[in-house]
Protein backbone atom coordinates (compact mmCIF):
# COMPACT_ATOMS: atom_id res chain seq x y z
CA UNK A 1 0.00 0.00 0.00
CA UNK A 2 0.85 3.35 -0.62
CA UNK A 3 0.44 5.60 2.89
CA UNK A 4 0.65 9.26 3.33
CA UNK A 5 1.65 10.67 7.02
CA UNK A 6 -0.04 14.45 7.82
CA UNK A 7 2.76 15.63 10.05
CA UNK A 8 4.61 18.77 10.41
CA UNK A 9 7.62 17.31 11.15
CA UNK A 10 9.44 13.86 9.83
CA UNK A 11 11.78 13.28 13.00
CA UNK A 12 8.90 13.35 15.73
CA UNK A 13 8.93 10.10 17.58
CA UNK A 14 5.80 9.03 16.31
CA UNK A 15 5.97 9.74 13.34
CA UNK A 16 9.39 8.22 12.99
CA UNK A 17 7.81 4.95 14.17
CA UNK A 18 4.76 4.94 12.09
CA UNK A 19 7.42 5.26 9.15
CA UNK A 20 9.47 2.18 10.33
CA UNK A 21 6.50 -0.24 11.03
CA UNK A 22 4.86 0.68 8.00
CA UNK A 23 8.69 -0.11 5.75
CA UNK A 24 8.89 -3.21 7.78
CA UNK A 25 5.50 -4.62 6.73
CA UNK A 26 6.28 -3.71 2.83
CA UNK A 27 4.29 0.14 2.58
CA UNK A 28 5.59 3.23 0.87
CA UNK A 29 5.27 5.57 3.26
CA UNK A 30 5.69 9.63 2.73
CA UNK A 31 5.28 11.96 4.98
CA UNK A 32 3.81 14.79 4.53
CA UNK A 33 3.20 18.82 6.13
CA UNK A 34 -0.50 19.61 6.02
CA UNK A 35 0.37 23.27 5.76
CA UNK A 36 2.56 22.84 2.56
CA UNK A 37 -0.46 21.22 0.93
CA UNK A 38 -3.00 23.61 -1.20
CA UNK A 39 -6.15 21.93 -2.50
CA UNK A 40 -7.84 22.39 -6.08
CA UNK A 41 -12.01 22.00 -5.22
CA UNK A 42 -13.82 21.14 -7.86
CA UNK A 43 -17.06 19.20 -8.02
CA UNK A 44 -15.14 16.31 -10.55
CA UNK A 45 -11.92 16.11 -9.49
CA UNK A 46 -10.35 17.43 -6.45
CA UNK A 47 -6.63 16.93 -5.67
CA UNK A 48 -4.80 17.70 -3.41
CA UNK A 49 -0.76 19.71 -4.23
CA UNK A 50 2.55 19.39 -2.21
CA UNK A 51 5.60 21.13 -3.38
CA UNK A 52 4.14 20.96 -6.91
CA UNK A 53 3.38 17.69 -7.34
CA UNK A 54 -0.34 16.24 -7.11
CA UNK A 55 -1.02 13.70 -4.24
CA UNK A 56 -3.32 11.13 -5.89
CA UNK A 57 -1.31 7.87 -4.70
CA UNK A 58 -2.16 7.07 -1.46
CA UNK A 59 -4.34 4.23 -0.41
CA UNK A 60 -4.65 5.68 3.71
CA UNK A 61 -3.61 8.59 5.39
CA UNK A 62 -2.41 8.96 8.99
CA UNK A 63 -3.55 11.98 10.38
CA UNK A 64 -1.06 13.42 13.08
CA UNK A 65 -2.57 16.48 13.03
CA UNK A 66 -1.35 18.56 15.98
CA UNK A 67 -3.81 21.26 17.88
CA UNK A 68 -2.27 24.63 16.56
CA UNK A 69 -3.38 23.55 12.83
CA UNK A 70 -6.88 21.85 13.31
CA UNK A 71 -8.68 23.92 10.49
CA UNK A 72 -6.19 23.19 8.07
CA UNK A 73 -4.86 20.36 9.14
CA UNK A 74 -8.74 18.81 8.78
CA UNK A 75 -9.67 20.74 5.65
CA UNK A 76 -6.69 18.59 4.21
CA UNK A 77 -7.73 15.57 5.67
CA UNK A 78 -11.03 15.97 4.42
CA UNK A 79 -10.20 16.95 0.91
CA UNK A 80 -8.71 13.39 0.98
CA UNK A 81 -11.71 11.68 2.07
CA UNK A 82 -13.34 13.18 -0.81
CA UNK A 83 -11.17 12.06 -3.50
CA UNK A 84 -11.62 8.55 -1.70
CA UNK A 85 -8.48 8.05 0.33
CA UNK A 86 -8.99 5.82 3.55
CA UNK A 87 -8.47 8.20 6.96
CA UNK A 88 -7.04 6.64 9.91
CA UNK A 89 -9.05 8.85 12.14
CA UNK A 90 -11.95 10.96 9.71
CA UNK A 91 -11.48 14.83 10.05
CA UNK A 92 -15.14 15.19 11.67
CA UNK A 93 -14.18 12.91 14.42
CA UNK A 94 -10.87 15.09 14.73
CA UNK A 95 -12.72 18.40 14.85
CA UNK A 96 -15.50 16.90 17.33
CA UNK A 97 -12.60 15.75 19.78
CA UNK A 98 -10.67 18.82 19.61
CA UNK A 99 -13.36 21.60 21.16
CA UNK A 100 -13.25 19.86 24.53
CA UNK A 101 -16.55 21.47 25.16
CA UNK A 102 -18.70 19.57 22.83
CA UNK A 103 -16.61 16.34 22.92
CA UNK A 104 -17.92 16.73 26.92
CA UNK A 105 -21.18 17.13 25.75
CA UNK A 106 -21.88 14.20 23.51
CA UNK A 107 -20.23 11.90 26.36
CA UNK A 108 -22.26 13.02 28.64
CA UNK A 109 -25.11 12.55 26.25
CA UNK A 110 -24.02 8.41 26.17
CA UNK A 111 -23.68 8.24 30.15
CA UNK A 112 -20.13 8.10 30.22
CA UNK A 113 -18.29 9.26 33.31
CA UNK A 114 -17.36 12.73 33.69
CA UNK A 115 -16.02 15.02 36.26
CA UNK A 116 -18.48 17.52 37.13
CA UNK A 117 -17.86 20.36 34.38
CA UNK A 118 -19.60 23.88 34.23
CA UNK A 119 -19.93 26.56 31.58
CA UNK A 120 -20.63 30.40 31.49
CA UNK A 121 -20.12 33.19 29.26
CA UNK A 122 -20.76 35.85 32.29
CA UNK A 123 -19.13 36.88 35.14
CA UNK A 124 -21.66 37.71 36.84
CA UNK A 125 -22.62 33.51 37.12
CA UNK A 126 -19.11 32.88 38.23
CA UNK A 127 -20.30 32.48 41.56
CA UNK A 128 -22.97 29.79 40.70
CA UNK A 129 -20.50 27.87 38.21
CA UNK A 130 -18.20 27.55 41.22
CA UNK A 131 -21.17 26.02 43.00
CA UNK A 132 -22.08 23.75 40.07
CA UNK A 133 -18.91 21.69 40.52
CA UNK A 134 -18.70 21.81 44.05
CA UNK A 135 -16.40 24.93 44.68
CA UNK A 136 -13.03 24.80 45.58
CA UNK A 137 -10.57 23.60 44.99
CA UNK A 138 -11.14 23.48 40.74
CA UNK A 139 -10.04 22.78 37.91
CA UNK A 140 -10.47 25.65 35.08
CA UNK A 141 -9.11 24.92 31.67
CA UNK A 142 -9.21 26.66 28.59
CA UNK A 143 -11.42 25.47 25.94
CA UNK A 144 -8.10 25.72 23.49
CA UNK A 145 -5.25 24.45 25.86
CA UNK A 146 -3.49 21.39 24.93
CA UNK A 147 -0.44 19.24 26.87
CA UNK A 148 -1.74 21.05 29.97
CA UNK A 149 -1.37 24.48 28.30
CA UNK A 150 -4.25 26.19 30.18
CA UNK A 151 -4.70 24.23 32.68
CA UNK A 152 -5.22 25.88 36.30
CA UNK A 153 -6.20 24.26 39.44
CA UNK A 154 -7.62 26.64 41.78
CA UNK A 155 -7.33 25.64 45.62
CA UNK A 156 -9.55 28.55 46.91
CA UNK A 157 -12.83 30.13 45.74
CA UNK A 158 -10.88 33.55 45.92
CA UNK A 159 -8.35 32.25 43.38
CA UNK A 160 -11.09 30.49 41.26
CA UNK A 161 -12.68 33.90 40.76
CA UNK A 162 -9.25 35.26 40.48
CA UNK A 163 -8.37 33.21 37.91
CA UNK A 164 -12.07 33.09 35.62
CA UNK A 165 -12.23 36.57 35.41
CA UNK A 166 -8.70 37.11 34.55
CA UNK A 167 -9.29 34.47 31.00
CA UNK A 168 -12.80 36.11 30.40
CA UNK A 169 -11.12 39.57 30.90
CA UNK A 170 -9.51 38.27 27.95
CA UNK A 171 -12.36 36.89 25.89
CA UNK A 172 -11.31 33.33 26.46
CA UNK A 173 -13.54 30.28 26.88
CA UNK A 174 -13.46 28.30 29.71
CA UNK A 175 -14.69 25.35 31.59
CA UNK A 176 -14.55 24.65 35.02
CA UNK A 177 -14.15 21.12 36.80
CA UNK A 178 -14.66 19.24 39.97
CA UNK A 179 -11.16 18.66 41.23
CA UNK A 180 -10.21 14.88 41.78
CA UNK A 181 -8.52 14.88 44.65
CA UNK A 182 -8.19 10.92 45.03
CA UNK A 183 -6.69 10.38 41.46
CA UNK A 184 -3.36 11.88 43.48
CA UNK A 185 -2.06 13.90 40.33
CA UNK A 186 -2.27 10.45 38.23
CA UNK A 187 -4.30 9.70 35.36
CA UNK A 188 -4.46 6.55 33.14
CA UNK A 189 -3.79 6.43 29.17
CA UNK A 190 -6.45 4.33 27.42
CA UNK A 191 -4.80 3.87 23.64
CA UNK A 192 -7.48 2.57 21.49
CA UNK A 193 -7.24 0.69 18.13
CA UNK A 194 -10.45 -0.17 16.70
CA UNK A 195 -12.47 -1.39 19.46
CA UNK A 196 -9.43 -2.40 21.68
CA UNK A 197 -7.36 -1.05 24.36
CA UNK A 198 -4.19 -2.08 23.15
CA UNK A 199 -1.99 -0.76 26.06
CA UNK A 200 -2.61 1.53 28.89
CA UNK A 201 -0.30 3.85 31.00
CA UNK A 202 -0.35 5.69 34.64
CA UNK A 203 1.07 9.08 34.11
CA UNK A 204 2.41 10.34 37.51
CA UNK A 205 2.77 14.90 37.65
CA UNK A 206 6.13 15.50 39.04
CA UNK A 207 5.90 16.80 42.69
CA UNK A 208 4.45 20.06 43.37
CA UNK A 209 2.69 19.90 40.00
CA UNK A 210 -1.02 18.25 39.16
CA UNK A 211 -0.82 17.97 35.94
CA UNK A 212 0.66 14.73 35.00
CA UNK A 213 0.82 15.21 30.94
CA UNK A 214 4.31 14.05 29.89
CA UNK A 215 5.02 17.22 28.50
CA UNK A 216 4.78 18.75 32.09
CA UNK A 217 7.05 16.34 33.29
CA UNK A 218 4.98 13.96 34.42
CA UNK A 219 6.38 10.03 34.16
CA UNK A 220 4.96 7.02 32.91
CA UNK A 221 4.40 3.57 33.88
CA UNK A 222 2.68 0.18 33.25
CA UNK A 223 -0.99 0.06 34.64
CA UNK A 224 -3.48 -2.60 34.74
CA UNK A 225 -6.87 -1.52 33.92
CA UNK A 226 -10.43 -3.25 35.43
CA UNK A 227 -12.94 -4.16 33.21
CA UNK A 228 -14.83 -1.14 33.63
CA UNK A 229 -11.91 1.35 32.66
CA UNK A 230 -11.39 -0.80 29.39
CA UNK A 231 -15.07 -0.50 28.60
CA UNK A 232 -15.12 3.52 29.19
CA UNK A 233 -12.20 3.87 26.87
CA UNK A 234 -13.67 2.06 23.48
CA UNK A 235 -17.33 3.52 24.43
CA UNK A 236 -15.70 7.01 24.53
CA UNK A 237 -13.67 6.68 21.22
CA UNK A 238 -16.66 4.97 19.47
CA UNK A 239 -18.65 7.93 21.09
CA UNK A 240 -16.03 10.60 18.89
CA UNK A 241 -16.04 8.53 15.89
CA UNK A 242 -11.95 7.70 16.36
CA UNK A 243 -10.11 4.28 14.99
CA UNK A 244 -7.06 4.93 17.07
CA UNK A 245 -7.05 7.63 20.14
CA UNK A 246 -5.60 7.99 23.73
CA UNK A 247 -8.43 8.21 26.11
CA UNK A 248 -7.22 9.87 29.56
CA UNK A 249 -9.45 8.39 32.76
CA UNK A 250 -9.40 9.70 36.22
CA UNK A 251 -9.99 7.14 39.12
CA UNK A 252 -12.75 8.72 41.14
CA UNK A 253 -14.24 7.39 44.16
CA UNK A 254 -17.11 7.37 42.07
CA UNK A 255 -15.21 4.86 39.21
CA UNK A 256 -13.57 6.29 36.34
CA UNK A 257 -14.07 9.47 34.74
CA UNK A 258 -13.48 10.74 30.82
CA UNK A 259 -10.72 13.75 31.11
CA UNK A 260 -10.06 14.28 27.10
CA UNK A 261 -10.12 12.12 24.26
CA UNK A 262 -7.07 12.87 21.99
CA UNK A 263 -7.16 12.03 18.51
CA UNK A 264 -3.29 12.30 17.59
CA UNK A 265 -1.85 10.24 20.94
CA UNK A 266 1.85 10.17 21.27
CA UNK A 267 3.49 6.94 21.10
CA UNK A 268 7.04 7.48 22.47
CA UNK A 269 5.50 7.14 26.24
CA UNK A 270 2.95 4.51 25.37
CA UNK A 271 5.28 2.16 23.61
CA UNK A 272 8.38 2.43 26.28
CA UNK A 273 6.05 1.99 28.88
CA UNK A 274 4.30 -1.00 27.54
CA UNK A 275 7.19 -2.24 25.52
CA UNK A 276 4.35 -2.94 22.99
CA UNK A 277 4.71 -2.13 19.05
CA UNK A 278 1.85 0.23 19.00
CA UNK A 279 3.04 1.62 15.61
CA UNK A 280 2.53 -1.92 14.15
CA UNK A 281 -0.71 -2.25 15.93
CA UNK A 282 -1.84 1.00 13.79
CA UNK A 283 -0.96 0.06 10.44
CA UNK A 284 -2.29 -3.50 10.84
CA UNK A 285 -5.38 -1.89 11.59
CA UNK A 286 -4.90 -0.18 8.26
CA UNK A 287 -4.06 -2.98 6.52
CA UNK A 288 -7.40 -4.98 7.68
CA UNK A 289 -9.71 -1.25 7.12
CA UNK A 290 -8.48 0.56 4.65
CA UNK A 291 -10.69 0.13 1.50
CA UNK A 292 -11.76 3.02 -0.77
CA UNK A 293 -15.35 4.38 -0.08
CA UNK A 294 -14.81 3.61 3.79
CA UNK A 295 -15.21 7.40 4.65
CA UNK A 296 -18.74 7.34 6.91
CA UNK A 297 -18.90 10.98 6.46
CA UNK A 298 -17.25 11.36 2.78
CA UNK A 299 -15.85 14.54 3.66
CA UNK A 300 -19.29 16.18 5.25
CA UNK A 301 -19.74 18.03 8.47
């Protein structure tokens, strides 16, 4: 097969891997940077250009579409649906996973486990949204951050306020969140392929911090997940529409709890961790799904 890799940048771990398994199992593999694509739409035949050639000979595409780039990034990926190219992960499932808000909303809509989450435009609610997930101490995120980028936890009601009014001061969305405090700064790494949990992961924050994304610092070990925990992670990515994703679970005394679904997972933690070829796990999924005409959505929404 012929496979194309949306990535901004050819020596990322990940995409380094998804290179190598795909050469080992006999794929061409090229990778390429959404933002150096520029599409032709027509209603006959749309293509797709990259440094002045035309990309019309891929069987599958991997997106690894990172946050910053979304629109384009899925206006690409989409563009490719519609000339028929298998998607790994469909750009409507991307874009639904991405604004944290709604991807909240349509698991909550399916009963799956949630932290207690609130939502205003005003500050003049602030004080009931604080009440709505229990006051202090809180989470408050930014409906954009990403790797823990806008991420806040607020251990008084004074700071809560402090800290709301300070990101709608500066027109940004927000959410706020029941803070976990049994989960101990730890949360667990679901990675999904298909409708499996392939391999899982306890990330750990570094002391002093909460936050225990990688990127922050946090570390990373094996985990055993229950039943349960394995069951919330496929319902959740079947809820977003993704093949492959990292689903992020909270242990609450209440059982586990949905923090994000991310639709371009790292692998560099998840494979050292498990010791597992996740990379090989993804394009043997390809190899079994991709087929032209797969596209649920053909490029719509």
């Amino acid at each position: 097969m012929k496979l194309g890799i949306l990535s901004r940048n050819s020596k990322l771990y990940s995409t380094r891997r998804l290179v190598e398994a795909a050469e080992q199992r006999g794929h061409e593999v090229r990778v390429v940077d959404p933002l150096r694509c520029y599409m032709n739409i027509t209603a006959h035949s749309p293509q797709i250009h990259y440094k002045g050639d035309i990309l019309d000979q891929f069987n599958a595409v991997i997106p690894r579409i990172g946050a910053s780039i979304t629109f384009y990034g899925t206006a690409i990926l989409r563009q490719f649906e519609m000339m028929n190219v298998y998607p790994l992960n469909e750009s409507v499932a991307i874009s639904r996973s991405r604004d944290k808000l709604r991807s909240l909303q349509l698991l909550s809509r399916r009963g799956i486990g949630l932290p207690v989450t609130g939502f205003a435009h005003s500050p003049d609610d602030i004080d009931d949204l604080l009440a709505t997930v229990g006051g202090a101490p809180c989470v408050i995120k930014l409906l954009e951050g990403t790797q823990g980028l806008g991420v806040v936890l607020a251990e008084t009601k004074q700071a809560a306020e402090s800290v709301i009014q300070a990101f709608m001061g500066l027109k940004q969305h927000i959410l706020v969140q029941e803070y976990i405090q049994e989960a101990k700064g730890s949360d667990i790494r679901c990675f999904v392929i298909g409708d499996k949990v392939v391999a899982a992961m306890k990330r750990q924050a570094k002391d002093g911090e909460f936050r225990s994304n990688l990127h922050r610092g946090g570390s990373a070990s094996l985990c055993r997940i229950t039943p349960e925990e394995r069951a919330t992670a496929v319902r959740a990515a079947k809820v977003m529409g993704l093949n492959v994703c990292g689903v992020d679970l909270l242990r609450s005394n209440h059982g586990a709890v949905v923090m994000e679904v991310n639709s371009s997972p790292g692998l560099e933690g998840i494979e050292n961790a498990s010791g597992k070829d996740v990379a090989g796990m993804i394009i043997e999924f390809i190899e079994k799904n991709a087929k032209p005409n797969r596209t649920k959505t053909k490029g719509s929404g």
